[in-house]
Protein backbone atom coordinates (compact mmCIF):
# COMPACT_ATOMS: atom_id res chain seq x y z
CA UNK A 1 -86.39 -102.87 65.98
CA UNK A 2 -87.81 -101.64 69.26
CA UNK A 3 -86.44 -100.55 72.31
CA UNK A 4 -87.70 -103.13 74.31
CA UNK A 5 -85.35 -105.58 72.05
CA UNK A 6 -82.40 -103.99 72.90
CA UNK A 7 -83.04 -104.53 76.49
CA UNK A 8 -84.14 -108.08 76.46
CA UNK A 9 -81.28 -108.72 74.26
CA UNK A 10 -78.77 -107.14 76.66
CA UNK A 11 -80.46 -108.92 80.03
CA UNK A 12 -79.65 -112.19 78.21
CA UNK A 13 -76.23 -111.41 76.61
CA UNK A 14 -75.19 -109.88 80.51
CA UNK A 15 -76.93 -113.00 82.18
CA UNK A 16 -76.29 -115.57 79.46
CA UNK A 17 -79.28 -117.20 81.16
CA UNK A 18 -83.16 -116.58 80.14
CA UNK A 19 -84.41 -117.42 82.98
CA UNK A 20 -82.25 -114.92 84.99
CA UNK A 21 -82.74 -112.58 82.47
CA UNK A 22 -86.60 -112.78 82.84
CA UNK A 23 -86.40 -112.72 86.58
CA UNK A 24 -84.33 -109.52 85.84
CA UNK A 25 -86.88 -107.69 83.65
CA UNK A 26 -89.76 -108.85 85.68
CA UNK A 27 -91.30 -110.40 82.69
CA UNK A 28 -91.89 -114.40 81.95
CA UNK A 29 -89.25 -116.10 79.68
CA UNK A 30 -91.79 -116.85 76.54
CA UNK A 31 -92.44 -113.59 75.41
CA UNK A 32 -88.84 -112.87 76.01
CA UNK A 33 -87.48 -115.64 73.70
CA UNK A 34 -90.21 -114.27 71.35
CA UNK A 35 -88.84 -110.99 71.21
CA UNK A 36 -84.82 -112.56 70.99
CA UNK A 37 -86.53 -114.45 67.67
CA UNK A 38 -87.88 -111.78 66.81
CA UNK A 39 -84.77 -109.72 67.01
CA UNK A 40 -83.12 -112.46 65.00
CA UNK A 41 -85.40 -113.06 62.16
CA UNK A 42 -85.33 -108.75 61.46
CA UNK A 43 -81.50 -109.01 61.98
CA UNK A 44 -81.29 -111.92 59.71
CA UNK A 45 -78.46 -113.71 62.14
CA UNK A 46 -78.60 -115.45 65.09
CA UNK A 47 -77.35 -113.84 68.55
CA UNK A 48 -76.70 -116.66 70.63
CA UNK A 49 -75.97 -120.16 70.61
CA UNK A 50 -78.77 -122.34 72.93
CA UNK A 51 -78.00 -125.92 74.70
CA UNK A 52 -80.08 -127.38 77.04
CA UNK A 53 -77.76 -126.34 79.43
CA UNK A 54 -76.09 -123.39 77.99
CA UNK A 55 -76.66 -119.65 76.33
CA UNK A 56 -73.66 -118.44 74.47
CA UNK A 57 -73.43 -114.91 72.21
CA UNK A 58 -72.40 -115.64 68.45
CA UNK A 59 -69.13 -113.88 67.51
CA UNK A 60 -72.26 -111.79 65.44
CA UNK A 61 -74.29 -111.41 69.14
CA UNK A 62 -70.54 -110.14 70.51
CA UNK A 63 -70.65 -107.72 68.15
CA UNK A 64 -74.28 -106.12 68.15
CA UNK A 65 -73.96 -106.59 72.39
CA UNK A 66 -72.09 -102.99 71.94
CA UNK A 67 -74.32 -101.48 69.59
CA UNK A 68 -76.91 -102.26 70.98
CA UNK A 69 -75.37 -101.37 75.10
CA UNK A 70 -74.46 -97.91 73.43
CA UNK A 71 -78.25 -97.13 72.32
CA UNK A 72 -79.22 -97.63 75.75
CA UNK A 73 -76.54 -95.78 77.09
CA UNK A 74 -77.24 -92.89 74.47
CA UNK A 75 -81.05 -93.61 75.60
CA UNK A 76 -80.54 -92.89 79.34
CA UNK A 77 -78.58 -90.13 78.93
CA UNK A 78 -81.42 -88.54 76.65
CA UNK A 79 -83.78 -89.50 79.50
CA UNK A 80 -81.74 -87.80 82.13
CA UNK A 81 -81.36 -84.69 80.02
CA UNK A 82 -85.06 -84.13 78.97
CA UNK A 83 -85.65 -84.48 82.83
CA UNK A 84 -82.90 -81.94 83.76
CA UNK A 85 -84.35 -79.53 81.33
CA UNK A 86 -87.85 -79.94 82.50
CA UNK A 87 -87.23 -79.25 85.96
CA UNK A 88 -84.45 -75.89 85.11
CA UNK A 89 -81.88 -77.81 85.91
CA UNK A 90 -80.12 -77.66 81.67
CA UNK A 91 -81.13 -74.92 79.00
CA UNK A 92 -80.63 -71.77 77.79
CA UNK A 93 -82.11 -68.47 78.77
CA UNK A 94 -81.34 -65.29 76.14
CA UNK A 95 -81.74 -62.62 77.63
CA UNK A 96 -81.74 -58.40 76.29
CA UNK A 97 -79.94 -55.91 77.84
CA UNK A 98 -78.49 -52.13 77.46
CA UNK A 99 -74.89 -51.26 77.76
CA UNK A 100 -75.99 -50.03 81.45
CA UNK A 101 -76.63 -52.96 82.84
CA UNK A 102 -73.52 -54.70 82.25
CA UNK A 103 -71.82 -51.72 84.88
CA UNK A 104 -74.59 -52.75 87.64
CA UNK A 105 -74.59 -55.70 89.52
CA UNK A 106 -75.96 -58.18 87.13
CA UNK A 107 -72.83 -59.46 86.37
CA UNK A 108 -71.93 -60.63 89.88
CA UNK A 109 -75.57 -62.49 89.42
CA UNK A 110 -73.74 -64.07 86.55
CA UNK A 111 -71.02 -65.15 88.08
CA UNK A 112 -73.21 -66.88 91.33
CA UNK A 113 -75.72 -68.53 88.66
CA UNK A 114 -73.24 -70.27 86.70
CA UNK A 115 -71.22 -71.48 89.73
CA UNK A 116 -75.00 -72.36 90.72
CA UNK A 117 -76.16 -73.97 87.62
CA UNK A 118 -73.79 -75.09 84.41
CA UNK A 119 -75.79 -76.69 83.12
CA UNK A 120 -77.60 -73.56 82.03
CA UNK A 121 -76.25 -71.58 78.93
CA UNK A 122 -76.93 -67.81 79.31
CA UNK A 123 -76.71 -66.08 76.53
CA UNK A 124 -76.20 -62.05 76.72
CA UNK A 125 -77.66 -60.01 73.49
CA UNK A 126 -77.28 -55.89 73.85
CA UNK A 127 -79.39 -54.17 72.34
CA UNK A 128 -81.59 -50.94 72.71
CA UNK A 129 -84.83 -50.88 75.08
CA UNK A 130 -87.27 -51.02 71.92
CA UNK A 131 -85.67 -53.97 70.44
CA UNK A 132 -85.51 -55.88 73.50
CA UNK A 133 -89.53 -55.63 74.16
CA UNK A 134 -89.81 -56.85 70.48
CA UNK A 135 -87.37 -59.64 70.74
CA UNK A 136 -89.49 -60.38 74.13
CA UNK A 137 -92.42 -60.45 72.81
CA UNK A 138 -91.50 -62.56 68.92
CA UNK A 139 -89.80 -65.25 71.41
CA UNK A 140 -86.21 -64.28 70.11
CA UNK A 141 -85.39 -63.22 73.82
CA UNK A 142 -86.70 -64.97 77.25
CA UNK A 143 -85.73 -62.11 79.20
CA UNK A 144 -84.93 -58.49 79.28
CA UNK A 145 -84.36 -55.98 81.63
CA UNK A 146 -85.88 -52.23 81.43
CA UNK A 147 -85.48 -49.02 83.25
CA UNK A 148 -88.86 -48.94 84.04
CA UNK A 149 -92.15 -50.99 84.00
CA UNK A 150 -94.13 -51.36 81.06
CA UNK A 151 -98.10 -51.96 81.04
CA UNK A 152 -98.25 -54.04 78.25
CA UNK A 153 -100.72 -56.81 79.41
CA UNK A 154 -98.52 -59.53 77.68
CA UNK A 155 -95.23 -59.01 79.58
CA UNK A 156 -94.83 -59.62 83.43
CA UNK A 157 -91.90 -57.61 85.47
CA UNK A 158 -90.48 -57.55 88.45
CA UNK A 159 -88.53 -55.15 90.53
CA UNK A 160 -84.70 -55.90 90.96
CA UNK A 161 -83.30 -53.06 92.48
CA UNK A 162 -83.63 -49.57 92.73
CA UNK A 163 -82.00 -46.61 91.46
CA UNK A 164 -83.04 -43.04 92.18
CA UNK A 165 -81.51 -40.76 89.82
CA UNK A 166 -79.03 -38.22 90.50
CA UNK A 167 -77.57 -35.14 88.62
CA UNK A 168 -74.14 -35.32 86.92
CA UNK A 169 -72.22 -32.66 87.05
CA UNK A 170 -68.39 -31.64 86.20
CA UNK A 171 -66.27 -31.04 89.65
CA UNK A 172 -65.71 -27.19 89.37
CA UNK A 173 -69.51 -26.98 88.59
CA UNK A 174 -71.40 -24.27 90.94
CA UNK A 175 -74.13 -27.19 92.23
CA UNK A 176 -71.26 -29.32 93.17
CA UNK A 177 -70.61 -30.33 96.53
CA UNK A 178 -74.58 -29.92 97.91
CA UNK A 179 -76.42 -32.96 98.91
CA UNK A 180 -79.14 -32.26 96.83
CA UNK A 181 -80.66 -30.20 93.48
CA UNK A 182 -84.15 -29.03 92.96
CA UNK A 183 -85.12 -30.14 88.97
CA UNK A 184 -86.43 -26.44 89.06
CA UNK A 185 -82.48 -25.22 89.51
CA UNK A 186 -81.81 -27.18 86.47
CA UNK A 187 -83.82 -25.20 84.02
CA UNK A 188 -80.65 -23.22 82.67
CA UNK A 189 -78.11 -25.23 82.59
CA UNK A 190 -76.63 -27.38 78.86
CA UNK A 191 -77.64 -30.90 79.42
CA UNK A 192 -76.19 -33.50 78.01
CA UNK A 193 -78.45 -36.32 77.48
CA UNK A 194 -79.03 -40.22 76.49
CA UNK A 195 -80.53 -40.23 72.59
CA UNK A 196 -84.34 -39.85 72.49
CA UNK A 197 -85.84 -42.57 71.81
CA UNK A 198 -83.24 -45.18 72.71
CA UNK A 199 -83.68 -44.85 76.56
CA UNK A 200 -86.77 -44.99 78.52
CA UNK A 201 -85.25 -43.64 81.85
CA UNK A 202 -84.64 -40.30 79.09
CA UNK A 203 -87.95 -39.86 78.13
CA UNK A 204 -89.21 -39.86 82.45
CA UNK A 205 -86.44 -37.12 82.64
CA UNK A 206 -87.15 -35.18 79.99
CA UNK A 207 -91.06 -35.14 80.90
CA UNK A 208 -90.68 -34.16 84.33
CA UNK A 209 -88.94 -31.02 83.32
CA UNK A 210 -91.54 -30.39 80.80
CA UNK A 211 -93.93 -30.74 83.97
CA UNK A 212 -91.85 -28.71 85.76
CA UNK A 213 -92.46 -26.02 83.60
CA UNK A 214 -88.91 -25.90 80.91
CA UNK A 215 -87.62 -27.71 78.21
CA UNK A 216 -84.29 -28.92 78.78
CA UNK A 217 -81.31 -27.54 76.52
CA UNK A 218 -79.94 -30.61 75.23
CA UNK A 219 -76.52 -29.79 73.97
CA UNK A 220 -75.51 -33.70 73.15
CA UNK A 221 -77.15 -36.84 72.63
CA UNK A 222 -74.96 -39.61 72.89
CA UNK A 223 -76.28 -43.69 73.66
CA UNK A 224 -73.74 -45.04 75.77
CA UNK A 225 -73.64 -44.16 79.75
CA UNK A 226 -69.57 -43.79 79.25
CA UNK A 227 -70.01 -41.24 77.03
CA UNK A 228 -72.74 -39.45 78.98
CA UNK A 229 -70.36 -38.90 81.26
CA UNK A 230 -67.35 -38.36 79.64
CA UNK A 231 -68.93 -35.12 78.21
CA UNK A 232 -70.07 -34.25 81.32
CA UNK A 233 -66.56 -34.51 82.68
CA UNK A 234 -65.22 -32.40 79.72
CA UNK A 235 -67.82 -29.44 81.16
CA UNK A 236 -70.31 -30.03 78.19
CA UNK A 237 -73.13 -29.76 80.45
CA UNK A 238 -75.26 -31.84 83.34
CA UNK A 239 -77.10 -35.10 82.63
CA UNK A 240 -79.56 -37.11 84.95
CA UNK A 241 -78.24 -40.56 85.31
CA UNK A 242 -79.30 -43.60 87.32
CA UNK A 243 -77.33 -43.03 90.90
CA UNK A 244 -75.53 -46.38 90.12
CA UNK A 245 -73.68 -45.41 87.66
CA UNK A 246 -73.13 -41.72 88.36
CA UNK A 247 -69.71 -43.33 90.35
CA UNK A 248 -68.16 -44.52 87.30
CA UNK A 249 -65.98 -41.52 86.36
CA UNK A 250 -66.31 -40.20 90.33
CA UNK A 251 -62.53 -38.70 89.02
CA UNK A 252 -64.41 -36.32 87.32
CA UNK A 253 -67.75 -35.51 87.64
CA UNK A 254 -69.71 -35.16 90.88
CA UNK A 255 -73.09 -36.24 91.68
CA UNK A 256 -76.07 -34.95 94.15
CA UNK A 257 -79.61 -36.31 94.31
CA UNK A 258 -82.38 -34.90 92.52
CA UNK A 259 -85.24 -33.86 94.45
CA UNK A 260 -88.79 -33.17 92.57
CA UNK A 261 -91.39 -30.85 93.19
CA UNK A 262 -94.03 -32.25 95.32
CA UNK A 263 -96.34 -32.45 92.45
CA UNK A 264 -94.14 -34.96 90.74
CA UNK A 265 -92.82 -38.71 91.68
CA UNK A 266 -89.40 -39.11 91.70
CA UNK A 267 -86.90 -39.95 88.40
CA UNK A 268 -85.80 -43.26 88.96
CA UNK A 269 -84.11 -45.91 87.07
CA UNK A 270 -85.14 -48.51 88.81
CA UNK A 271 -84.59 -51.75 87.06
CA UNK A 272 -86.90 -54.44 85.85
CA UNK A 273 -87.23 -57.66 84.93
CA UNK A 274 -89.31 -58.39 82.14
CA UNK A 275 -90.68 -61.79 80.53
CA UNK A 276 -93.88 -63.04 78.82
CA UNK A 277 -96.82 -63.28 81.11
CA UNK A 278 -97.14 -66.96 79.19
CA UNK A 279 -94.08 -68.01 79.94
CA UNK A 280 -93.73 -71.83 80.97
CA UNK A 281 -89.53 -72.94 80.72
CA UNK A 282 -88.87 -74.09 83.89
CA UNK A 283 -85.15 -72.69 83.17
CA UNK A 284 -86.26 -69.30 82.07
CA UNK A 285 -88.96 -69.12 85.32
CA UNK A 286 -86.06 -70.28 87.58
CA UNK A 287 -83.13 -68.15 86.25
CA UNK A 288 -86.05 -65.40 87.56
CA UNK A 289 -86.83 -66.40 90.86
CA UNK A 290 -82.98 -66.76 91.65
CA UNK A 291 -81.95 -63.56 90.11
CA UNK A 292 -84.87 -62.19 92.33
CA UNK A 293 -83.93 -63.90 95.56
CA UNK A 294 -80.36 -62.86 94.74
CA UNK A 295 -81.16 -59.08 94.33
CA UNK A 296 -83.50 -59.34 97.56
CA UNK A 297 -80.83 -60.87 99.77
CA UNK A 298 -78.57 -58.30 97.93
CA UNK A 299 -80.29 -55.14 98.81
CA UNK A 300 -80.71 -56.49 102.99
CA UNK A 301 -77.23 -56.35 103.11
CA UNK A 302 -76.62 -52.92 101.95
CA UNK A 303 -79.23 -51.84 104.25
């Protein structure tokens, strides 16, 4: 059976009338009776009942008239879908993250795109930096987001926002209270760090003391920014954090900016969004450009 049956059939079943019906489908009423035989020979019963004055479904036409009204129903709705995820519209987007970002903004973004679009699944996986740019790049992951921007030729990123790191420090601390911290001033003091290897915005801070001319006395190495600075809090050390998140236990630890020898650019945590320089999904390119536009419009109003 073809499609085209199903709507001939229906155009004469709604009409009861072949010559409306073919005025209807814009096609001449032979090859429309042809395909209505046709219809009934592969069926093996006959649909309607024909006078010379009359066209009149068969209690067997009564019954495939819903059948066959449901496949084009089920038909249209397909059609409408494929078209809503072409243009962006439906989908998913999966998209890897670090325990960080959740305490930023992007949740708020959340919240606006799925008041913007429901039609859109978005699906949150968290997961450590390295992970996420192998997920990215095997097609496991649309998105991710990284403290940083990576020069891998196969990945594209954009900035979101920006976040100049501060230092952490416990309240009764000596450094607390001043505006600011030279890295240099640092050089003594027990930090307590994010685990090597599992944090990209680490391995900048680490290297820039290095370049500053000390290794820094890592006392703890935890993986979670809560934990970071609960042990700074309990007077375990200092840590270097992104500034946004340096207010989450403002109870209990203080924070000052960090300012670099002139030699060196500044620490930053700045926050990208990463996704496959080949990328084509309309959903996944769109769910970009709005976070984008969204994190623009953001930072003008804090300004």
């Amino acid at each position: 059976m073809e499609l085209r049956q199903f709507r001939y059939f229906c155009a004469v079943a709604e009409e009861l009338s072949f010559t409306r019906a073919a005025a209807r489908l814009n096609v001449s009423q032979p090859p429309l009776s042809q395909q209505i035989a046709n219809l009934e020979q592969e069926l093996g019963v006959r649909l309607f009942e024909r006078t010379s004055r009359s066209v009149e479904l068969t209690e067997a036409g009564k019954a495939f008239l819903l059948h066959a009204q449901a496949v084009l129903q089920r038909v249209e709705e397909a059609r409408v879908q494929v078209l809503r995820v072409a243009d962006g519209i439906e989908g998913r987007v999966n998209i890897g993250l670090s325990g960080s970002h959740f305490l930023g903004p992007f949740p708020r973004f959340i919240k606006h795109y799925r008041e913007m679009r429901p039609g859109v699944d978005v699906v949150l996986h968290e997961m450590p930096p390295a992970q996420q740019l192998a997920g990215l790049r095997e097609g496991r992951l649309d998105l991710t987001f990284e403290r940083g921007l990576p020069t891998q030729e196969d990945l594209v990123g954009q900035l979101l926002w920006q976040d100049p790191a501060v230092v952490a420090m416990p309240l009764d601390h000596a450094l607390a209270g001043r505006p600011s911290v030279r890295l240099a001033e640092l050089k003594d003091e027990d930090f307590v760090s994010f685990r090597f290897g599992s944090s990209n915005f680490q391995t900048k801070v680490y290297n820039a003391c290095v370049t500053a001319g000390f290794q820094p006395r890592v006392v703890q190495q935890v993986v979670e920014v809560s934990a970071v600075l609960n042990l700074v809090a309990a007077g375990l050390g200092i840590s270097v954090v992104p500034g946004s998140l340096a207010g989450l236990r403002a109870d209990a630890v203080a924070s000052c900016s960090l300012e670099m020898p002139p030699n060196l650019p500044p620490v930053t945590g700045d926050v990208y969004l990463m996704r496959r320089r080949d990328e084509q999904r309309r959903v996944v390119i769109q769910f970009s450009e709005a976070l984008r536009e969204w994190s623009c419009s953001r930072a003008l109003a804090a300004s």
